[in-house]
Protein backbone atom coordinates (compact mmCIF):
# COMPACT_ATOMS: atom_id res chain seq x y z
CA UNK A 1 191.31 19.36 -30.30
CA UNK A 2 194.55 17.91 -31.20
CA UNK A 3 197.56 18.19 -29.06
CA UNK A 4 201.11 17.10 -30.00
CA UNK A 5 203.63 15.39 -27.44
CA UNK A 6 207.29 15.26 -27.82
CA UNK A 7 209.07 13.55 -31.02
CA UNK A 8 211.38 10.71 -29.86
CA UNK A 9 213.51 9.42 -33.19
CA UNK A 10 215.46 6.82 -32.81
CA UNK A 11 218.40 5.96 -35.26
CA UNK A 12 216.57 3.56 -37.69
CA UNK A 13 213.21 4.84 -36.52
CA UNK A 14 210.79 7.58 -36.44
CA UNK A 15 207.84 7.85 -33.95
CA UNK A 16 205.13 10.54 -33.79
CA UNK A 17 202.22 10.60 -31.10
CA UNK A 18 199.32 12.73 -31.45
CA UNK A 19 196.21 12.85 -29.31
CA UNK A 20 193.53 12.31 -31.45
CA UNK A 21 190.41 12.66 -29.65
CA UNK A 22 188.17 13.89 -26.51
CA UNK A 23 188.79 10.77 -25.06
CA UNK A 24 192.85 11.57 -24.90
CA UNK A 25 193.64 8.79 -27.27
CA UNK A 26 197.12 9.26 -28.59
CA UNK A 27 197.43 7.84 -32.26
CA UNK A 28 200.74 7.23 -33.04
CA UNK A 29 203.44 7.30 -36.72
CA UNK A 30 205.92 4.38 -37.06
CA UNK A 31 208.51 5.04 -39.39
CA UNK A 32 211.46 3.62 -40.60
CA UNK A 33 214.10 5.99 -40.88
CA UNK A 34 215.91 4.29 -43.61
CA UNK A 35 213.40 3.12 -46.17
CA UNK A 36 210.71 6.07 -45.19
CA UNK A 37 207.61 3.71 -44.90
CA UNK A 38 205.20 4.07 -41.82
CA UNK A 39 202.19 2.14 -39.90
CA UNK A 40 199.80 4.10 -37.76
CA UNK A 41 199.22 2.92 -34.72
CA UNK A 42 195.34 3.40 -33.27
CA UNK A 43 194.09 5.50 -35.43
CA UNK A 44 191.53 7.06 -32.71
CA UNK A 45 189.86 10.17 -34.11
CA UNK A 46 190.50 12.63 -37.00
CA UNK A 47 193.84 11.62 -39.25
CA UNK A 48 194.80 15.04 -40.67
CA UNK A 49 197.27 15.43 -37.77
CA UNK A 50 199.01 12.30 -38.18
CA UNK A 51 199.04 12.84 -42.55
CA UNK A 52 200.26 16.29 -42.11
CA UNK A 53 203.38 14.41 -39.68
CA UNK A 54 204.16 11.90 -42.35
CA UNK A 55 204.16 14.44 -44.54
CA UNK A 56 206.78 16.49 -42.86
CA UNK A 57 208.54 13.54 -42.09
CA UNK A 58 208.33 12.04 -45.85
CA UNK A 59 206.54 8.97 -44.61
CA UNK A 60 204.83 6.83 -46.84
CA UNK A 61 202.00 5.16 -44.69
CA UNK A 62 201.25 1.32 -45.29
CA UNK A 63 200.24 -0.42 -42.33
CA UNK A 64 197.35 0.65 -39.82
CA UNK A 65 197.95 -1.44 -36.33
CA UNK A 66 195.70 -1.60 -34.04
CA UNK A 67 196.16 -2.58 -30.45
CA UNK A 68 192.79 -3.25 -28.97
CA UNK A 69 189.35 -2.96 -30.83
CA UNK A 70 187.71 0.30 -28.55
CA UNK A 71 185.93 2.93 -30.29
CA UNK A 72 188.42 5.60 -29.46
CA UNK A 73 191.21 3.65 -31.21
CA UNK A 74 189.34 2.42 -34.56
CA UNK A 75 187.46 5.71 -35.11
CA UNK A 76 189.92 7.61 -37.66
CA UNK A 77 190.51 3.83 -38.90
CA UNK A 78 187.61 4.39 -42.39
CA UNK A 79 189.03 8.17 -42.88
CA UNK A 80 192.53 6.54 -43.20
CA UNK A 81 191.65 3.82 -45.70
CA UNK A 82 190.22 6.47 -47.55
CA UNK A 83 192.71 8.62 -47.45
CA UNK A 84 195.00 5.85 -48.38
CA UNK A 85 193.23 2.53 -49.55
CA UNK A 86 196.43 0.60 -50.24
CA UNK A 87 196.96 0.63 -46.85
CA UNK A 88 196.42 -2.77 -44.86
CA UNK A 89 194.46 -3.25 -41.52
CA UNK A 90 196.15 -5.10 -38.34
CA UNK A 91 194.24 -6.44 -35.52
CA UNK A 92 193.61 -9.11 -33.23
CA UNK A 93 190.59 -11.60 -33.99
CA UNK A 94 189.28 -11.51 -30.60
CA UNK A 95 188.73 -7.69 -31.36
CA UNK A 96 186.83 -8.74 -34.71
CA UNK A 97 183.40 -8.64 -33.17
CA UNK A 98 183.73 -5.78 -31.09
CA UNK A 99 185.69 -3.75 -34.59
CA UNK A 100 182.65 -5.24 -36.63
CA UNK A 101 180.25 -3.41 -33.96
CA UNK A 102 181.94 -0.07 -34.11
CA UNK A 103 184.32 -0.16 -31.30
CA UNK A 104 181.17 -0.92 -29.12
CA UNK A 105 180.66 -3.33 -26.83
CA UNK A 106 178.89 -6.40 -28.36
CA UNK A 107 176.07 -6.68 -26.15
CA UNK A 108 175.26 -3.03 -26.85
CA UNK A 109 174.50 -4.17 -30.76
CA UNK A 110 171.27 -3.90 -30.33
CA UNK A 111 171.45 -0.40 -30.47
CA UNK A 112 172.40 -1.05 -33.85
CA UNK A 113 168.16 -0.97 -34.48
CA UNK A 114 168.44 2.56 -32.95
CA UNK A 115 171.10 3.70 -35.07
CA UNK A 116 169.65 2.69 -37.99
CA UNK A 117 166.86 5.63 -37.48
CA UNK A 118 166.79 9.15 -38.81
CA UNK A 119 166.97 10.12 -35.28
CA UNK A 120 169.52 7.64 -34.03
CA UNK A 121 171.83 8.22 -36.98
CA UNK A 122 171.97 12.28 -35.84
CA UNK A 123 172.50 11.30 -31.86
CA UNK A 124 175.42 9.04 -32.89
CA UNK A 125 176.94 11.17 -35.49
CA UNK A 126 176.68 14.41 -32.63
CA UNK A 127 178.08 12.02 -30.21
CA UNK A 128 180.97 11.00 -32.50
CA UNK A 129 181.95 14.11 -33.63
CA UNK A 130 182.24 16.07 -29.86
CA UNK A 131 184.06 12.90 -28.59
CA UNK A 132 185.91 11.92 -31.42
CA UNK A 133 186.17 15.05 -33.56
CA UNK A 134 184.45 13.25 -36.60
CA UNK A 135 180.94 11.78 -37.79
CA UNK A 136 181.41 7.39 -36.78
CA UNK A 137 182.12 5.73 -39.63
CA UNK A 138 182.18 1.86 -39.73
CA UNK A 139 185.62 0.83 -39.94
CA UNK A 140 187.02 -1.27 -43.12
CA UNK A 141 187.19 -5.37 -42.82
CA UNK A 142 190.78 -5.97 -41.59
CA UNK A 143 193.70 -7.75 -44.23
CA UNK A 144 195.62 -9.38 -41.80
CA UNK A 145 194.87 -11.15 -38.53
CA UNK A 146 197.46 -10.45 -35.59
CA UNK A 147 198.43 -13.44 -33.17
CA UNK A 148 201.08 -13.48 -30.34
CA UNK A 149 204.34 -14.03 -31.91
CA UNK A 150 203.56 -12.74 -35.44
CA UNK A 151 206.18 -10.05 -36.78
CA UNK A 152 205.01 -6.86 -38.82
CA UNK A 153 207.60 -5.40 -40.79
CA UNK A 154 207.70 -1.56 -41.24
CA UNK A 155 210.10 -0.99 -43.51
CA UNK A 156 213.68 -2.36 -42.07
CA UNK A 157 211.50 -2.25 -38.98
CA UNK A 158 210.74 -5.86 -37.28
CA UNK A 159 207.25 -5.25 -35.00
CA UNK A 160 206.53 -8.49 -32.46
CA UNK A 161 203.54 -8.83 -31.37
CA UNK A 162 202.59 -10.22 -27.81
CA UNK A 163 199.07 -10.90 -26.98
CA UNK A 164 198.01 -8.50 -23.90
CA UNK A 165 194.70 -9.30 -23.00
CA UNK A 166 192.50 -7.94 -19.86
CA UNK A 167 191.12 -4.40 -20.94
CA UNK A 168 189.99 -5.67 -24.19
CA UNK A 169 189.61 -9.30 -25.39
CA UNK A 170 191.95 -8.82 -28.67
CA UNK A 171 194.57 -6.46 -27.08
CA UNK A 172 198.04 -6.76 -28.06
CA UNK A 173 201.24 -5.20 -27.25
CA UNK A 174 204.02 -4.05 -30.12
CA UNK A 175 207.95 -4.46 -29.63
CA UNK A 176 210.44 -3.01 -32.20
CA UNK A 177 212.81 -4.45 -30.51
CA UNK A 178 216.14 -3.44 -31.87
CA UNK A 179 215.17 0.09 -30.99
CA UNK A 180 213.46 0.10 -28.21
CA UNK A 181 210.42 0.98 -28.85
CA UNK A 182 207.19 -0.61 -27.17
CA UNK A 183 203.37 0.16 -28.26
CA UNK A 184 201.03 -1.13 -25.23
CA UNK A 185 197.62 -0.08 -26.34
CA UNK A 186 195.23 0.71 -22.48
CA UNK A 187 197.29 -2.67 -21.35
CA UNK A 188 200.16 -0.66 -19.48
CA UNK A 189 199.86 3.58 -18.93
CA UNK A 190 202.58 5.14 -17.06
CA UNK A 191 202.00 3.97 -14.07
CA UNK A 192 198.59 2.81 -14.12
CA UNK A 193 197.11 -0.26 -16.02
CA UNK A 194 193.80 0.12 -18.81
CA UNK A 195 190.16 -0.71 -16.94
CA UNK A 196 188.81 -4.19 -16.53
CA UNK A 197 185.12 -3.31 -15.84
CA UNK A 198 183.78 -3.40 -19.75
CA UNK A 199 182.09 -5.90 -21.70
CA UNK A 200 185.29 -8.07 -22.80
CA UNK A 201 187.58 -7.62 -20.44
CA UNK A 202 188.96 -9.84 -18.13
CA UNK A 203 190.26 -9.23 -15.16
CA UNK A 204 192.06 -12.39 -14.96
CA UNK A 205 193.49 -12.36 -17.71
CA UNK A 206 194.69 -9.00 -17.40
CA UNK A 207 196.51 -10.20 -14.53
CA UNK A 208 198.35 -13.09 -16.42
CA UNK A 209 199.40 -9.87 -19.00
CA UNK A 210 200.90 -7.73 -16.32
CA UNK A 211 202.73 -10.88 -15.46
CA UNK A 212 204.27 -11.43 -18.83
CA UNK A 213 204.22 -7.91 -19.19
CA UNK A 214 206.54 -7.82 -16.09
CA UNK A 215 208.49 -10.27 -17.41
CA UNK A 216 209.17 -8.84 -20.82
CA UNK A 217 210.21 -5.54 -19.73
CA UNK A 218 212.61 -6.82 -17.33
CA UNK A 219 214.36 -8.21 -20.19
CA UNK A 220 214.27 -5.55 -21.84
CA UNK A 221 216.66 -2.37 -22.36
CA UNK A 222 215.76 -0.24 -19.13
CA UNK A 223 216.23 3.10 -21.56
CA UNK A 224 213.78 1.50 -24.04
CA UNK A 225 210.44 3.75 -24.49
CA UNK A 226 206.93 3.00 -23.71
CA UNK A 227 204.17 4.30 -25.51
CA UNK A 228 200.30 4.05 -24.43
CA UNK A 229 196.86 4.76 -25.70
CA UNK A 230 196.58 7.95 -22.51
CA UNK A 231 199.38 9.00 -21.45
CA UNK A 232 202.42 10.67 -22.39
CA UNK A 233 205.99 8.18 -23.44
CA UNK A 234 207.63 6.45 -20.62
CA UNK A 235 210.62 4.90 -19.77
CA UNK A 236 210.74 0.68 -18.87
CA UNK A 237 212.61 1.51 -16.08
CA UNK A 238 210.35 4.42 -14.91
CA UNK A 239 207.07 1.68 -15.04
CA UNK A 240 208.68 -1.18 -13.26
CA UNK A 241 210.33 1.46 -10.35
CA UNK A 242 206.94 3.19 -9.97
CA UNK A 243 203.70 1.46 -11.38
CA UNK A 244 202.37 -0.71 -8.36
CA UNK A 245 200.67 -3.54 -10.58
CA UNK A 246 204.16 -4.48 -12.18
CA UNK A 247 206.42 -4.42 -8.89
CA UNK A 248 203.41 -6.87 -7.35
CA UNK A 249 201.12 -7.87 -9.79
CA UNK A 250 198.73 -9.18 -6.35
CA UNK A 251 197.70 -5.67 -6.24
CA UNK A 252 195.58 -6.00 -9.47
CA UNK A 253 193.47 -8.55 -7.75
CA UNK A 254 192.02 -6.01 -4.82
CA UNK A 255 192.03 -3.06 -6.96
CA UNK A 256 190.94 -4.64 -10.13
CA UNK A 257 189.35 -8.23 -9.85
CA UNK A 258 187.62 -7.71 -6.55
CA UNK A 259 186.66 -4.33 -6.79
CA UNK A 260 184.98 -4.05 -10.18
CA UNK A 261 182.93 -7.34 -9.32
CA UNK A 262 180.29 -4.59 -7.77
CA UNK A 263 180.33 -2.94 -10.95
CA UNK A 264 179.84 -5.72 -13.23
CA UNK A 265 176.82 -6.61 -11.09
CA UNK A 266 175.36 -3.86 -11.26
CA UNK A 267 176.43 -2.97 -14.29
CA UNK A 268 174.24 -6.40 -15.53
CA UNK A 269 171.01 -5.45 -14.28
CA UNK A 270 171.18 -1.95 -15.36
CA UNK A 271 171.59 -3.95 -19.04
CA UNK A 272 168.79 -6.19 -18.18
CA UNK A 273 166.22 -3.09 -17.71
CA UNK A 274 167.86 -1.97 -21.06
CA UNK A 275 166.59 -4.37 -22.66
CA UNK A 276 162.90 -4.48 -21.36
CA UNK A 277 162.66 -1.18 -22.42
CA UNK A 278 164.23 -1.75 -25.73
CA UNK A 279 161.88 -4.84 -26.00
CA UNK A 280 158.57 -2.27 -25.35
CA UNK A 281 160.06 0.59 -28.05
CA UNK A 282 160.02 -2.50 -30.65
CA UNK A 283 156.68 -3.55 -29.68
CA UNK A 284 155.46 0.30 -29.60
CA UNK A 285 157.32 1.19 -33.09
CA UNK A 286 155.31 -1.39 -34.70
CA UNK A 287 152.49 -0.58 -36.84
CA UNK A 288 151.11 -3.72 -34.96
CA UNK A 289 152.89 -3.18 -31.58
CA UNK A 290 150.53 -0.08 -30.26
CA UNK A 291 147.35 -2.21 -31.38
CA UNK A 292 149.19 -5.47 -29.20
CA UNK A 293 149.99 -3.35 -26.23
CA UNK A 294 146.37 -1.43 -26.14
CA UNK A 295 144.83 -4.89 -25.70
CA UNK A 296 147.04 -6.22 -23.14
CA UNK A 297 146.22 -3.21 -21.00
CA UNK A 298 142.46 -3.91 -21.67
CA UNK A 299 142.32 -7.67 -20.75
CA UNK A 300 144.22 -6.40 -17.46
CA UNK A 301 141.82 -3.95 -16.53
């Protein structure tokens, strides 16, 4: 289900946030307020609600941004170059891969083989549409490639883009500067920071991005508004007052670093048995495989 969160216009811009799946991704509407064009930022799930507020807003959508290359912020990304194919894909080409596999981690690709089934096809496509409200569709190549310093224009709009990465290898953070306006993606989430336990994050260098992070918002205007990929808009002021891994970024090592070391571990050899038994499907799936396996077991016996 959809839920809307609070409009907050600003004088030469328009911004709309909708949550746009299961997972509580909000998608948000850039707009310029003067020459009526938009981007949409992570497109994460079903578009109709963010259409439907360009519509009522008399947006004209160009652009599709997108701050890190997860599955819950790419998903609505094929509906919405459907719905409107002149409009040009943004992302970061560390994401690439991970976009190319579906939002899914890369080492997972070998799923793919699964996917590719009768069955496998239905499992994802019941999947996708209770988490992300719609059948997963592979999302279209991207136009343009974003790097750290790079400005998008959005109408009269100037968009910077700063490279964030630590919960996803091509993560990026958006500043519209003149109006105060900053898109962080799962980087920064009022008052928490995005997960470094998944295949292409880093916890190190998430901690050199809550470090420039840090330093970027203190140089920014304290009233300026911060808006994440979970959680409702914040103030700059509010995160650097209250969330704990910007007033001492050391905490993220403990919390973060240290303490999803366990998980990686772990995390590895529950992959490696993955694979075994992805190994023996193969082997049994094969016309050959059964007849291969059969006389292993009898030379063993």
């Amino acid at each position: 289900m959809v839920q809307k969160t609070d409009t907050r216009p600003r004088e030469a811009a328009i911004v709309e946030s909708v949550r746009t799946n299961s997972f509580g991704t909000f998608g948000h509407l850039l707009g310029c307020a003067e020459t009526f064009e938009a981007a949409v930022i992570d497109p994460g799930g079903p578009i109709a609600s963010l259409l439907e507020k360009a519509k009522q807003t008399n947006l004209t959508i160009n652009k599709i941004l997108i701050t890190h290359e997860h599955l819950d912020h790419i998903a609505g990304v094929a509906a919405l170059k459907q719905a409107l194919p002149a409009a040009e894909i943004y992302i970061h080409p560390a994401g690439v891969p991970m976009y190319h596999a579906k939002g899914v981690p890369v080492p997972f690709a070998e799923w793919e083989s699964l996917w590719s089934s009768w069955m496998g096809r239905r499992i994802v496509d019941s999947v996708s549409s209770t988490l992300l409200g719609a059948p997963y569709e592979q999302p279209n190549e991207p136009d343009h490639m974003l790097q750290g310093g790079d400005t998008v224009t959005v109408g009269s709009l100037s968009v910077r883009v700063s490279e964030t990465p630590g919960h996803a290898a091509g993560a990026v953070s958006l500043f519209v500067d003149q109006e105060g306006l900053i898109f962080t993606g799962d980087t920064v989430m009022g008052g928490v920071v995005g997960r470094t336990d998944l295949p292409g994050a880093s916890g190190f260098d998430m901690f050199s991005s809550l470090k420039h992070l840090t330093s970027e918002f203190e140089n920014a205007c304290k009233d300026a508004t911060l808006y994440t990929g979970h959680a409702p808009p914040t103030l700059v002021s509010t995160e650097l007052s209250r969330n704990i891994y910007l007033n001492n970024t050391l905490r993220f090592v403990p919390t973060h670093i240290l303490g999803n070391a366990l998980f990686v571990v772990l995390l590895w050899f529950a992959w490696s048995g993955f694979k075994q038994t992805l190994s023996l499907f193969r082997k049994l799936s094969h016309p050959q495989g059964k007849d291969r396996v059969k006389l292993v077991e009898k030379k063993t016996k």
